[in-house]
N, C-alpha and C. Protein backbone atom coordinates (compact mmCIF):
# COMPACT_ATOMS: atom_id res chain seq x y z
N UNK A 1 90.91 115.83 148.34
CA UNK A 1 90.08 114.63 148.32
C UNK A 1 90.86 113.44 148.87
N UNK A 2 91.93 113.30 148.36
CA UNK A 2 92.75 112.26 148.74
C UNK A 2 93.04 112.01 150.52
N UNK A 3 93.72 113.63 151.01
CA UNK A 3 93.89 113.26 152.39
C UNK A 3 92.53 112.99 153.15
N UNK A 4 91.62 113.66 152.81
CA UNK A 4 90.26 113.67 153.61
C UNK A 4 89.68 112.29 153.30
N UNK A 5 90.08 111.39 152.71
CA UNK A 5 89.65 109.83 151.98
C UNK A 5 90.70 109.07 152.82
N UNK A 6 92.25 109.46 152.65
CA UNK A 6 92.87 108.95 154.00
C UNK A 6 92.33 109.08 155.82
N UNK A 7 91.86 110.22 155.82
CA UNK A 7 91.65 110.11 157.20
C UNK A 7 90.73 109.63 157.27
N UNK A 8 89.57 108.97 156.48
CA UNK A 8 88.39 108.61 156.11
C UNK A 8 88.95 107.45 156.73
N UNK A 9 89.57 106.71 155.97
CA UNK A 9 90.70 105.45 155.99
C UNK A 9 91.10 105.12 157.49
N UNK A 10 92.07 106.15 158.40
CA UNK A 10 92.40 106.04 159.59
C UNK A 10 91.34 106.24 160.82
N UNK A 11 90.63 106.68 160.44
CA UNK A 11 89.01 106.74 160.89
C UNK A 11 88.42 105.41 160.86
N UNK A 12 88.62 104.87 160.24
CA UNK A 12 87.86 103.73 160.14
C UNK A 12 88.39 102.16 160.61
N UNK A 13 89.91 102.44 160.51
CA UNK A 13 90.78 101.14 160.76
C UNK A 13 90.96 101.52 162.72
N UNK A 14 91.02 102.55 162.98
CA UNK A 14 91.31 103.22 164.35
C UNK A 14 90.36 103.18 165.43
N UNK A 15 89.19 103.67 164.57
CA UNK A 15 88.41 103.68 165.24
C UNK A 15 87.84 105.20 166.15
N UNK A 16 89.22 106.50 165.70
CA UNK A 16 89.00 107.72 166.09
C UNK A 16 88.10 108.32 165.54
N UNK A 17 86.66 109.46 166.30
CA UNK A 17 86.27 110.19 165.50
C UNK A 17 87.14 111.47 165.22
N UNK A 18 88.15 111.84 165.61
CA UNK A 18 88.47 112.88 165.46
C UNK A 18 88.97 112.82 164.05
N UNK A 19 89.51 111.81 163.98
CA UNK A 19 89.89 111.34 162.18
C UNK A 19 88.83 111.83 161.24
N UNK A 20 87.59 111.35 161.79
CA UNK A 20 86.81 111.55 160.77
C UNK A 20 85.96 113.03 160.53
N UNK A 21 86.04 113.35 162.17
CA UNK A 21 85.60 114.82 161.91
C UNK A 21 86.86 115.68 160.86
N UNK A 22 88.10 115.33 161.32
CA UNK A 22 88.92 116.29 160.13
C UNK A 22 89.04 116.10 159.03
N UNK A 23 88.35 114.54 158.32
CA UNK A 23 88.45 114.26 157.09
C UNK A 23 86.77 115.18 156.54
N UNK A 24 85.77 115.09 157.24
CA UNK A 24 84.67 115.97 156.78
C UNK A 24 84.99 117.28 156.94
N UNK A 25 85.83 118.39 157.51
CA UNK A 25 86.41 119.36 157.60
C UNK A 25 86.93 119.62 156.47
N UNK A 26 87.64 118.46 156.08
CA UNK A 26 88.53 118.48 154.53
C UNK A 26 87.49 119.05 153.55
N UNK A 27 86.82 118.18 153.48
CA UNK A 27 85.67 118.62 152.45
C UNK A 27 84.90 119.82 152.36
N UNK A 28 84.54 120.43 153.64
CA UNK A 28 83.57 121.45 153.72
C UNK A 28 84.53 122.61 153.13
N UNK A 29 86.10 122.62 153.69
CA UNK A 29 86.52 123.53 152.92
C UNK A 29 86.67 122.93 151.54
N UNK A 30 86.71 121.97 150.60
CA UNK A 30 86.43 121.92 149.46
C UNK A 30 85.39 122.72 148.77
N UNK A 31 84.33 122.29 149.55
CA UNK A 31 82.97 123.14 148.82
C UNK A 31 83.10 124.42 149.38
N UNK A 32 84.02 125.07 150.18
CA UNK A 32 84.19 126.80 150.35
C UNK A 32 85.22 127.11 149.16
N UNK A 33 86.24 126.63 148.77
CA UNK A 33 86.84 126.56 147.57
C UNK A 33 85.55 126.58 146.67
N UNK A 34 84.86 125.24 146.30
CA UNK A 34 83.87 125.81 145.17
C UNK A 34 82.81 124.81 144.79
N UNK A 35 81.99 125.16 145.20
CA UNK A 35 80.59 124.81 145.52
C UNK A 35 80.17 123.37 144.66
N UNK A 36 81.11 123.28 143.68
CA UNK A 36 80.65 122.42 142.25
C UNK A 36 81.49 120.54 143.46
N UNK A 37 82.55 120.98 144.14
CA UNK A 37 82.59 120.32 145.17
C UNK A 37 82.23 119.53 145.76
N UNK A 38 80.26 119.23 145.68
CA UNK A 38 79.42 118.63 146.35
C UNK A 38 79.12 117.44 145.55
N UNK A 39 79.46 117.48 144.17
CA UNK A 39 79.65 116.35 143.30
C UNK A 39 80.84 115.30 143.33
N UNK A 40 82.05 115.89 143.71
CA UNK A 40 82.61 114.66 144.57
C UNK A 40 82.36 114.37 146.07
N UNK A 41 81.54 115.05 147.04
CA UNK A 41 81.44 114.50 147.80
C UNK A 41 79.72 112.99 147.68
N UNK A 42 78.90 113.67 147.04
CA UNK A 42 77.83 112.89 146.30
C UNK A 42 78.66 111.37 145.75
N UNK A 43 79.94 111.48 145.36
CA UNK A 43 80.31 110.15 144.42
C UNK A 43 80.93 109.49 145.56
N UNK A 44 81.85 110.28 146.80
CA UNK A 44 82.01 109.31 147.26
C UNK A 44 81.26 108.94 148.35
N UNK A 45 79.71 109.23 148.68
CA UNK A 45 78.65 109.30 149.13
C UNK A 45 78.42 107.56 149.24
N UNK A 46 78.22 107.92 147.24
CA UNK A 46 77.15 106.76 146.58
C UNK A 46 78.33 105.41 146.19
N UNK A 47 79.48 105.46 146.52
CA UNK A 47 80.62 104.33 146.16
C UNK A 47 80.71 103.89 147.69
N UNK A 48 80.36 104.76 148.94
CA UNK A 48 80.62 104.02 150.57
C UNK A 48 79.34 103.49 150.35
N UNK A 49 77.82 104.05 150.12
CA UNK A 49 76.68 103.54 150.64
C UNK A 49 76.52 101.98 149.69
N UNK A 50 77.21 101.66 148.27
CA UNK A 50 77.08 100.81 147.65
C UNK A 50 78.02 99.69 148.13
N UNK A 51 79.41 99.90 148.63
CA UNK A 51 80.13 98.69 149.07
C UNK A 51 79.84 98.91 150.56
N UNK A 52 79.83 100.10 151.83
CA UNK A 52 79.92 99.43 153.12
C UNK A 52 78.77 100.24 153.93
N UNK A 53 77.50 99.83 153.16
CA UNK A 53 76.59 100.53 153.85
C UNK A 53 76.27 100.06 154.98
N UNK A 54 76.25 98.47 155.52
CA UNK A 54 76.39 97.77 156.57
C UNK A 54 76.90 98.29 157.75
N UNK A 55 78.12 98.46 156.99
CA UNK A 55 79.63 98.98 158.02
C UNK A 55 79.27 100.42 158.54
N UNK A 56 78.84 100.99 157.67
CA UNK A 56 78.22 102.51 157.95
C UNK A 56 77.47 102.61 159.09
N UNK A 57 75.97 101.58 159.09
CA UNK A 57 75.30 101.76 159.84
C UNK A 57 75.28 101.75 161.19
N UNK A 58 76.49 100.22 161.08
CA UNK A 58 77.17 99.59 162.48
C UNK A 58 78.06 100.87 163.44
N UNK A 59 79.54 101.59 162.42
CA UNK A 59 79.96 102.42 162.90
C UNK A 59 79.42 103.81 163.18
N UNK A 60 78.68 104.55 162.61
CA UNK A 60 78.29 105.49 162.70
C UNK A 60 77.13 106.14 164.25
N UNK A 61 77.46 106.23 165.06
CA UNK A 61 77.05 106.46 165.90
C UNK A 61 76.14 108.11 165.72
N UNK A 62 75.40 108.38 166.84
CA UNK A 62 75.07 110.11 167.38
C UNK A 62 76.15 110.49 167.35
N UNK A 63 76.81 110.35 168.15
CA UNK A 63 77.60 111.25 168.59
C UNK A 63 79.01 111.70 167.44
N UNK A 64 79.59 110.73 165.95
CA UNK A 64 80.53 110.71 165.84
C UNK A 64 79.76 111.30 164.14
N UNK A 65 78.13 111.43 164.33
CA UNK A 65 77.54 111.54 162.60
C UNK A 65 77.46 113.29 163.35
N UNK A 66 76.87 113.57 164.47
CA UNK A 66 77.25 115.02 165.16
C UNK A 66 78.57 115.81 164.93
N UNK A 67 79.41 115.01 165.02
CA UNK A 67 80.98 115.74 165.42
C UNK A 67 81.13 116.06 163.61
N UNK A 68 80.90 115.12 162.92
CA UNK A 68 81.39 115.02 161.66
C UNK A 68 80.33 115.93 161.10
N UNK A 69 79.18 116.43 161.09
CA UNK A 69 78.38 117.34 161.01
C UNK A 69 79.29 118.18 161.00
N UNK A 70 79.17 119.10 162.17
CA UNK A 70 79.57 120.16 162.85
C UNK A 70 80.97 120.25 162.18
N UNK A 71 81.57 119.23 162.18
CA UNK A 71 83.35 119.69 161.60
C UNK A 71 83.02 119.91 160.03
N UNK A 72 82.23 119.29 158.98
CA UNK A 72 82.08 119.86 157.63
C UNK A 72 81.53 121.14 157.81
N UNK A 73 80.59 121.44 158.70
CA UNK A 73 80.02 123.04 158.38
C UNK A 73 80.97 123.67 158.73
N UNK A 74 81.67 123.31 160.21
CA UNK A 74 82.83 124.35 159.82
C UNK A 74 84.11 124.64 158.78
N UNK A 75 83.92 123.67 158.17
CA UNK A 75 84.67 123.84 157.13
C UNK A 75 84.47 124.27 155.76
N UNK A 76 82.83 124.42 156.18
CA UNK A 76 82.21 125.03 155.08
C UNK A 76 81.66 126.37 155.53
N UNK A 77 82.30 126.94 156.03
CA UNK A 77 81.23 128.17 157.25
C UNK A 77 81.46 129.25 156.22
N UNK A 78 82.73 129.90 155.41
CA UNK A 78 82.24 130.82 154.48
C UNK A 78 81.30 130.93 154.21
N UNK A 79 81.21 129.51 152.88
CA UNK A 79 80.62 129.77 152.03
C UNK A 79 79.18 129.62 152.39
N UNK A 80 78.81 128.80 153.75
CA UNK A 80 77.56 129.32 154.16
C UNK A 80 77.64 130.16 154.52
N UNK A 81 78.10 131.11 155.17
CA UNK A 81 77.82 132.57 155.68
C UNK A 81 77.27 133.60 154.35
N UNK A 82 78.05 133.12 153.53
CA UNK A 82 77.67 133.89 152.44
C UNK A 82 76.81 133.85 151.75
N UNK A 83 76.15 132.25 151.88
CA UNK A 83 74.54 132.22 151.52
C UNK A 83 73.45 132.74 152.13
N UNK A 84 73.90 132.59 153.05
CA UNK A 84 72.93 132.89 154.13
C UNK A 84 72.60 134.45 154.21
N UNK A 85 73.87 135.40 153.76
CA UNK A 85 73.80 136.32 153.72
C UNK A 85 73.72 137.49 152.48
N UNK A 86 73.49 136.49 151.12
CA UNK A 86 73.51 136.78 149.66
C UNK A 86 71.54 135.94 149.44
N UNK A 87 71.26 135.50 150.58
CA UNK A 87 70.33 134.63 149.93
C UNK A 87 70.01 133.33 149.23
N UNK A 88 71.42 132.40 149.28
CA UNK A 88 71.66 131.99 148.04
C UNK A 88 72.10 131.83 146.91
N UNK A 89 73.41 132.89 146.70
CA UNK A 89 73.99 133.24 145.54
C UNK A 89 74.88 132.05 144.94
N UNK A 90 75.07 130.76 145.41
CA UNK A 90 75.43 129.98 145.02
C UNK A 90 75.05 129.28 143.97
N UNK A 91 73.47 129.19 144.42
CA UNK A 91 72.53 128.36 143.84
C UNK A 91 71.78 128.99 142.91
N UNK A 92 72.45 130.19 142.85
CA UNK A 92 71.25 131.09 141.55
C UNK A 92 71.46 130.37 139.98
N UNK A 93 72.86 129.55 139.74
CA UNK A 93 72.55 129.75 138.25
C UNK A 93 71.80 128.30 138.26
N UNK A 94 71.68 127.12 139.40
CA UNK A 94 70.86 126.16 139.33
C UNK A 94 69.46 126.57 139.50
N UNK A 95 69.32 126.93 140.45
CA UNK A 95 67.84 127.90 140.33
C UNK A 95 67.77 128.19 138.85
N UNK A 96 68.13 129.44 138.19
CA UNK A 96 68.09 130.01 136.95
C UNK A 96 67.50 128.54 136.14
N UNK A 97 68.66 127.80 136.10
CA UNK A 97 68.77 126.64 134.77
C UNK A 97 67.72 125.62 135.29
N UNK A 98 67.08 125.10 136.22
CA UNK A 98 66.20 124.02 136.62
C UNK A 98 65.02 124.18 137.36
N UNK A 99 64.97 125.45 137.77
CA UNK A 99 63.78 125.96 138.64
C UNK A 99 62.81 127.01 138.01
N UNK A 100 63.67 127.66 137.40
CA UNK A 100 63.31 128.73 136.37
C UNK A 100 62.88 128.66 134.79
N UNK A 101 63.24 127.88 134.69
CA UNK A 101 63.94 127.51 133.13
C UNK A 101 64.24 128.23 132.42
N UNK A 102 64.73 129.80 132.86
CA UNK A 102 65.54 130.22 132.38
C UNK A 102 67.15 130.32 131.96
N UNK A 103 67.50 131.35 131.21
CA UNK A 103 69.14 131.01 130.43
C UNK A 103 69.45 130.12 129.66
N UNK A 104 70.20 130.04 129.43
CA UNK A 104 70.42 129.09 127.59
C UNK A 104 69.95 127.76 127.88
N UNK A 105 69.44 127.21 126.77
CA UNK A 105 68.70 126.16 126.65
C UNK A 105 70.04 124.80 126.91
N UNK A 106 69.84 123.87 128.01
CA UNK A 106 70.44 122.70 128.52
C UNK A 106 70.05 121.92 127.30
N UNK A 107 71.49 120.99 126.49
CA UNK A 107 71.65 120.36 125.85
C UNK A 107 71.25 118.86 126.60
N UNK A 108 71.31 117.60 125.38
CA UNK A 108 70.90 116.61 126.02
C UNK A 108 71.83 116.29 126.74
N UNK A 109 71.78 115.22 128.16
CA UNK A 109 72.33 114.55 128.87
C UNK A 109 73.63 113.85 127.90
N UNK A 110 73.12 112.70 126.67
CA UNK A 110 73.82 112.17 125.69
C UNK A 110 75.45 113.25 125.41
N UNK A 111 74.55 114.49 124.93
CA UNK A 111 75.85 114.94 124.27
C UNK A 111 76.69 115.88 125.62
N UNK A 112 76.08 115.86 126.78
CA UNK A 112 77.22 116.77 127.60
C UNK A 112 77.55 115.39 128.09
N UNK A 113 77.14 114.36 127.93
CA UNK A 113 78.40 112.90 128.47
C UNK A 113 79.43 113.01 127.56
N UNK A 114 79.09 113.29 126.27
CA UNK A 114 80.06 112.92 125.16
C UNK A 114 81.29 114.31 125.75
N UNK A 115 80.58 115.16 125.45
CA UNK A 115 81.38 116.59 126.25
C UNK A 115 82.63 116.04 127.26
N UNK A 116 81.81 115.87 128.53
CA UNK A 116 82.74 115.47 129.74
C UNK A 116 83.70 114.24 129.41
N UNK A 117 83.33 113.12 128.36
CA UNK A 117 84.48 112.12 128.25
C UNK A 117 85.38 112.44 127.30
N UNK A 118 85.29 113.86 126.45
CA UNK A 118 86.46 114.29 125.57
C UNK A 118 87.22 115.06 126.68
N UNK A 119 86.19 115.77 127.51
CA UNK A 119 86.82 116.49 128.51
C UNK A 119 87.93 115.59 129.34
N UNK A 120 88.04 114.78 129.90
CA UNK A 120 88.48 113.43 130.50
C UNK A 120 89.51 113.43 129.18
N UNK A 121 89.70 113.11 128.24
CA UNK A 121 90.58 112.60 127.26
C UNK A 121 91.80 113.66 127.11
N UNK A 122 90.91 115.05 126.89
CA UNK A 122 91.53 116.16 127.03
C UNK A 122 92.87 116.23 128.30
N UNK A 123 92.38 115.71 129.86
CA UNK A 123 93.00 115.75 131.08
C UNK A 123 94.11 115.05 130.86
N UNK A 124 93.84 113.96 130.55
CA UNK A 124 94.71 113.36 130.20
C UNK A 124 95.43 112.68 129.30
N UNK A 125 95.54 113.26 128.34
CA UNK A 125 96.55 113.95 127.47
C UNK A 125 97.37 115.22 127.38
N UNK A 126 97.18 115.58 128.54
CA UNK A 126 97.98 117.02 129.10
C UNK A 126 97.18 118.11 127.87
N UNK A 127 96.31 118.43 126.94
CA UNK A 127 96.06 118.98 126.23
C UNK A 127 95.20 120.26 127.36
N UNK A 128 94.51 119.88 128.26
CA UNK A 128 93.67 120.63 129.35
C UNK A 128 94.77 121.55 129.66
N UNK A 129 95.53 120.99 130.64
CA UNK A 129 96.67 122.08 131.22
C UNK A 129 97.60 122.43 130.26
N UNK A 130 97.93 122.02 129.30
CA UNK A 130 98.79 122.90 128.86
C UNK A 130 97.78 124.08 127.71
N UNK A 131 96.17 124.35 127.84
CA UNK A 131 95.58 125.38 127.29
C UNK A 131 95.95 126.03 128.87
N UNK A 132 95.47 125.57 129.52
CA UNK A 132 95.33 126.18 131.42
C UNK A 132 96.51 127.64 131.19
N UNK A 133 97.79 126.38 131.31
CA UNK A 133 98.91 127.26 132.28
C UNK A 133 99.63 128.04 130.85
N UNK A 134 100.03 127.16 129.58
CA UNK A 134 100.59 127.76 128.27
C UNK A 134 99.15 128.62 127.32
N UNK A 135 98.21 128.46 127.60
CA UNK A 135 97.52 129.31 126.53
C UNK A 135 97.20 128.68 124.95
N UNK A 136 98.13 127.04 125.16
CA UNK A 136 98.07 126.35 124.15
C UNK A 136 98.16 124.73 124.10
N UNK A 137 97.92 124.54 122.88
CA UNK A 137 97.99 122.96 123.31
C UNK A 137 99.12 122.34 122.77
N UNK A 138 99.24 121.11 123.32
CA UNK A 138 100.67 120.27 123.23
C UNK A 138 100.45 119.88 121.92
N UNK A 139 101.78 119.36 121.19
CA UNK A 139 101.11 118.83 120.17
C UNK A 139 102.04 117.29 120.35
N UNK A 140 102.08 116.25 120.81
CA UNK A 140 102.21 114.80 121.01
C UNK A 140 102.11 114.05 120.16
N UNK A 141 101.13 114.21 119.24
CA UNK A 141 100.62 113.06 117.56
C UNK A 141 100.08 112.09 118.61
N UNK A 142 100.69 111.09 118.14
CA UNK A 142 99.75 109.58 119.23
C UNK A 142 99.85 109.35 120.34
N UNK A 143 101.00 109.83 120.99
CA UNK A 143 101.56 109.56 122.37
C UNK A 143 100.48 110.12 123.34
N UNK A 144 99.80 111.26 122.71
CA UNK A 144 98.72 111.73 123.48
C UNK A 144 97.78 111.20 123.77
N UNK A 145 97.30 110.00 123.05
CA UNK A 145 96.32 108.98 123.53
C UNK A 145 96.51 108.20 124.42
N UNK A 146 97.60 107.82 124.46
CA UNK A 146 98.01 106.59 125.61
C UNK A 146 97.40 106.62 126.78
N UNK A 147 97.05 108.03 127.63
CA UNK A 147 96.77 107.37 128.84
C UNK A 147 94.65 107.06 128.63
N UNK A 148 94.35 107.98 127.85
CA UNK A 148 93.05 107.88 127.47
C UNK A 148 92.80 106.29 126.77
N UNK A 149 93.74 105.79 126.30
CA UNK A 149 93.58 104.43 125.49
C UNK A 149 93.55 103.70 126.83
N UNK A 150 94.33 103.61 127.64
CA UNK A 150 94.85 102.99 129.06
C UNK A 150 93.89 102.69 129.97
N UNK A 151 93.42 104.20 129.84
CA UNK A 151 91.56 104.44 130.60
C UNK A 151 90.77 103.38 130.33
N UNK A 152 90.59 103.66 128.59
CA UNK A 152 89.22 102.57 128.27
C UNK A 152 89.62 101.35 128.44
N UNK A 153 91.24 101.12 128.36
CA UNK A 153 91.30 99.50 129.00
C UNK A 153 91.01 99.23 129.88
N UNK A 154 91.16 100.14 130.70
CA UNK A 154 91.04 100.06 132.76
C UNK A 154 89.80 99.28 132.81
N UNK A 155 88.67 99.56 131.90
CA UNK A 155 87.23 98.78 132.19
C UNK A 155 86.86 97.86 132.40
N UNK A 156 88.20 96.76 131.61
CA UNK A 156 88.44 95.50 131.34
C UNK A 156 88.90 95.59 132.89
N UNK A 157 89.59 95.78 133.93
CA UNK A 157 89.46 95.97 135.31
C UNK A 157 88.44 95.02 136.00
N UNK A 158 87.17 95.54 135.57
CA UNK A 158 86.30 95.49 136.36
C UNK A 158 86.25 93.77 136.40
N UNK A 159 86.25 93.37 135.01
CA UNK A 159 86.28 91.83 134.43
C UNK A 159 87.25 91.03 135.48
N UNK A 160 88.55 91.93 134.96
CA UNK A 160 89.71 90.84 135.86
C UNK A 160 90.04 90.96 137.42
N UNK A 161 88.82 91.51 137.76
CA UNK A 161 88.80 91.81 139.29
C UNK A 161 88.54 90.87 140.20
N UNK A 162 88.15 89.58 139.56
CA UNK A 162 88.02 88.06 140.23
C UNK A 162 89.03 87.92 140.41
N UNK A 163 89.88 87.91 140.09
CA UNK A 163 91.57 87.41 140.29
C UNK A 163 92.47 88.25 141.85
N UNK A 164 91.71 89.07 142.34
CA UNK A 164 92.34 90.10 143.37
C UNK A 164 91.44 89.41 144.63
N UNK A 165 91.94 89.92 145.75
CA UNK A 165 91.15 89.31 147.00
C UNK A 165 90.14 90.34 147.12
N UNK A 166 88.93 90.13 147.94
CA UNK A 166 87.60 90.78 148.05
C UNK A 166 88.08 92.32 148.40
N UNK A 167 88.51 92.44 149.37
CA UNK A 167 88.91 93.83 149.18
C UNK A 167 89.53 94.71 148.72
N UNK A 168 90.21 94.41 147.80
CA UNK A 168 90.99 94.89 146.10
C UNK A 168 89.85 95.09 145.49
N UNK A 169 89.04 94.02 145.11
CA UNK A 169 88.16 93.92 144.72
C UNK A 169 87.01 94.68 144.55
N UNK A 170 86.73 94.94 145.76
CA UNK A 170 85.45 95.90 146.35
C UNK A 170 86.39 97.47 145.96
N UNK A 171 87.22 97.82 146.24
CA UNK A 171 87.98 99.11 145.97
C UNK A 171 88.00 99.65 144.97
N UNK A 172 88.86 99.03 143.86
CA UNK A 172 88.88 98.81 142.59
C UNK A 172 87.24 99.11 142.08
N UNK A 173 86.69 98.26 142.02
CA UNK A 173 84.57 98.86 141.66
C UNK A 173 84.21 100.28 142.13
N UNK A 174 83.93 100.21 144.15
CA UNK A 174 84.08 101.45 144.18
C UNK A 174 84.70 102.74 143.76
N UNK A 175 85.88 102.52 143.49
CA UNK A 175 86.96 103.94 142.77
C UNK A 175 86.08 103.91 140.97
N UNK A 176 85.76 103.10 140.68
CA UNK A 176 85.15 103.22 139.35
C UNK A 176 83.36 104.14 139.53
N UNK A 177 83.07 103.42 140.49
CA UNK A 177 81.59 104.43 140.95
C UNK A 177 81.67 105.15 141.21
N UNK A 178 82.93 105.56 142.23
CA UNK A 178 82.94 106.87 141.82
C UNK A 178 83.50 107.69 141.30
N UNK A 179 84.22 108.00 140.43
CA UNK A 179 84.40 108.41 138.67
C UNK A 179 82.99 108.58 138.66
N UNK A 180 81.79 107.17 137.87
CA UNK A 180 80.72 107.14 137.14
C UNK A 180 80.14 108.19 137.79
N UNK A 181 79.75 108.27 139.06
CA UNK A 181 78.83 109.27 140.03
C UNK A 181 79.30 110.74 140.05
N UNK A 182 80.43 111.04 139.52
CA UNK A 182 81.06 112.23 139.92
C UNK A 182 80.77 113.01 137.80
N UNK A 183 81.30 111.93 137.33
CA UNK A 183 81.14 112.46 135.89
C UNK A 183 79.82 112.39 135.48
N UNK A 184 78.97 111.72 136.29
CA UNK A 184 77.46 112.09 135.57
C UNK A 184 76.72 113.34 135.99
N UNK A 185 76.97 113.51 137.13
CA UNK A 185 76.58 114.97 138.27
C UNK A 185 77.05 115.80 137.32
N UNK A 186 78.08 115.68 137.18
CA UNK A 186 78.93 116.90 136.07
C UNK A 186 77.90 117.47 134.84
N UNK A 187 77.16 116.10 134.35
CA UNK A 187 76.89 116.75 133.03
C UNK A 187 75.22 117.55 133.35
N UNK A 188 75.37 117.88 134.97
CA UNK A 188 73.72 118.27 134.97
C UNK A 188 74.45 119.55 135.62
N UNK A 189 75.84 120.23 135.27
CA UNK A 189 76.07 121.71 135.69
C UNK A 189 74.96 122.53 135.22
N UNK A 190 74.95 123.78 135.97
CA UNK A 190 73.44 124.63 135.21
C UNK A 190 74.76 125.89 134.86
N UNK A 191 75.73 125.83 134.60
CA UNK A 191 76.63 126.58 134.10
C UNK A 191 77.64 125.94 133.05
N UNK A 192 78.38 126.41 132.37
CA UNK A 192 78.77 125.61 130.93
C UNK A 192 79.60 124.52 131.40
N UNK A 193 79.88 123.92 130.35
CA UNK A 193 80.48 122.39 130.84
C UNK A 193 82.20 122.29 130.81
N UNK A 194 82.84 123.08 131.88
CA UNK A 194 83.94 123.58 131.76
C UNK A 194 84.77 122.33 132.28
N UNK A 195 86.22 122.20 131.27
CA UNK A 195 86.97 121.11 131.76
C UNK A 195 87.51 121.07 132.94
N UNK A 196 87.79 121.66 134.00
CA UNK A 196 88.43 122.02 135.01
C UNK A 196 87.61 121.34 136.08
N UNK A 197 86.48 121.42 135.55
CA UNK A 197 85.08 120.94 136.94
C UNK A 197 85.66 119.43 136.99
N UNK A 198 86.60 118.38 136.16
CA UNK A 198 86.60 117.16 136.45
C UNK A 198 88.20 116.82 136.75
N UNK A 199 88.75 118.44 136.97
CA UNK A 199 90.55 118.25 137.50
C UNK A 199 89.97 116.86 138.78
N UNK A 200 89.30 117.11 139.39
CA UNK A 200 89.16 116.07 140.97
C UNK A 200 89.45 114.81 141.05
N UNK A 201 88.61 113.95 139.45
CA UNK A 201 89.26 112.86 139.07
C UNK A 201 89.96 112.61 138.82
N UNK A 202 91.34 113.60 138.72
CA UNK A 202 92.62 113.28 138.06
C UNK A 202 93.40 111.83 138.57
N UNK A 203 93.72 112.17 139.46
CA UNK A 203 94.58 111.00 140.77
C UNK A 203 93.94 109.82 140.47
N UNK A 204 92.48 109.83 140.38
CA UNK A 204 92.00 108.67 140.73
C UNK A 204 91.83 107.56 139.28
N UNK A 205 92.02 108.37 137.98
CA UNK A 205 92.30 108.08 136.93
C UNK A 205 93.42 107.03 136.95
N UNK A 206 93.89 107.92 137.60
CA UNK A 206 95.46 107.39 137.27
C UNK A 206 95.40 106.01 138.29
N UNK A 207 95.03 106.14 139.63
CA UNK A 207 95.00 104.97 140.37
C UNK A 207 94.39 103.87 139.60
N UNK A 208 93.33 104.05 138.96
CA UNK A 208 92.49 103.16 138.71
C UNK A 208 93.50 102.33 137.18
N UNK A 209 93.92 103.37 136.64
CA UNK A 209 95.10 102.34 134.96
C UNK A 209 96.14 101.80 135.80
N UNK A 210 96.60 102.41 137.44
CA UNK A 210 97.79 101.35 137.59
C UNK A 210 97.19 100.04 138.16
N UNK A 211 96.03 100.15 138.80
CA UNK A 211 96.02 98.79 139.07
C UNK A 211 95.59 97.83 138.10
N UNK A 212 94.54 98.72 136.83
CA UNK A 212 94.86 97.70 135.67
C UNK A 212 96.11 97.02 135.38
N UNK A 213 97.28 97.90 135.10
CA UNK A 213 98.45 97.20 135.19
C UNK A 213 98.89 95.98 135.80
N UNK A 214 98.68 96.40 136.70
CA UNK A 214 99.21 95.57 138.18
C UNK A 214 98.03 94.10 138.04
N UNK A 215 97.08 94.57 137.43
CA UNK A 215 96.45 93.19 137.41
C UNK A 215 96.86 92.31 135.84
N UNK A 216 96.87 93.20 134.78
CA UNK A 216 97.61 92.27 133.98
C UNK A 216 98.81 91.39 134.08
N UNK A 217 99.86 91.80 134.72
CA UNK A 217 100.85 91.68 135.10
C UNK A 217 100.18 90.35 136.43
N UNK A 218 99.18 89.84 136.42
CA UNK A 218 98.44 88.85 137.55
C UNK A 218 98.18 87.08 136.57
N UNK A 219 97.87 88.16 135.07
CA UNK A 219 96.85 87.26 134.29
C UNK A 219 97.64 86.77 133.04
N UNK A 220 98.65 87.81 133.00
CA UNK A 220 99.26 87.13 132.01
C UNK A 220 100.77 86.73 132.18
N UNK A 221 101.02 85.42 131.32
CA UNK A 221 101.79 84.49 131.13
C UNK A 221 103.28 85.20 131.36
């Protein structure tokens, strides 16, 4: 996510499409890795169309929304081949869970948010990976909260984001939309609500508490 958001980046300051066709390349093999995939590309969809939809419209040409086409499918060409040639086997357990209404009965929206933000708490508090890779969990006492405490400060972010120049500014919001856009998609999986589906936000977690930092360190005395 990160490099394909950089070349997104050099794509855009440059002015190359080739930048941008290999940053949509990035992605398509994301979603050939694994299909659930399409929920961070959806967040950072809905965080460009909300701060530079302008900019979008202006840069985006035929020829460079073509190239960038063509370079995500090929980077997604497995796992379409394999739909194409399974029918669909991707989409069966959404089918199943929303088309069908069959398989276990979908809990409310409410409690798979509550789900995904223990899940999130879980990440980071190393408690996730160390079930992952040890089979068990850490045991920390309080220290394990810190970066989850850090998180819910980060919100206060959004507040002290007058204090940064417009494009800090605008960044900082966007990187928060998309988190919001990526963890709400999450809680409409039509398969169980597994912690791993929100490893993607990891980095950006973390980006988002240092520049809280970095902005306290603005505001206070």
């Amino acid at each position: 996510i990160l490099l394909s958001l950089t070349l997104f980046s050099l794509s855009w300051t440059r002015r190359k499409t080739w930048l941008l066709a290999a940053g949509t390349f990035i992605l398509g093999v994301g979603v050939t890795h694994k299909v659930d995939f399409v929920w961070v590309i959806g967040g950072i969809a809905v965080a460009a169309l909300a701060f530079c939809a302008s900019g979008l419209v202006r840069r985006l040409t035929a020829r460079s929304t073509i190239v960038a086409t063509a370079a995500f499918l090929a980077g997604a060409s497995p796992i379409v081949a394999i739909n194409l040639l399974t029918g669909g086997v991707s989409f069966a357990p959404f089918v199943t869970r929303f088309v069908t209404g069959s398989g276990l009965p979908r809990p409310p929206f409410l409690e798979s948010l509550l789900t995904r933000l223990t899940q999130i708490a879980n990440i980071l508090n190393g408690e996730h990976l160390s079930m992952l890779y040890a089979g068990s969990p850490i045991e920390t006492g309080l220290l394990s909260w810190v970066a989850p405490t850090a998180l819910g400060l980060s919100v206060l972010g959004v507040f002290l984001a007058g204090r940064l120049d417009p494009t800090q500014r605008s960044a900082l919001r966007a990187l928060w939309l998309f988190v919001a856009a990526v963890l709400i998609a999450s809680c409409f999986s039509p398969t169980v609500l597994h912690g791993h589906h929100l490893m993607a936000l990891f980095p950006f977690l973390h980006i988002i508490m240092a520049v809280f930092l970095i902005q306290l360190t603005q505001v206070l005395p």
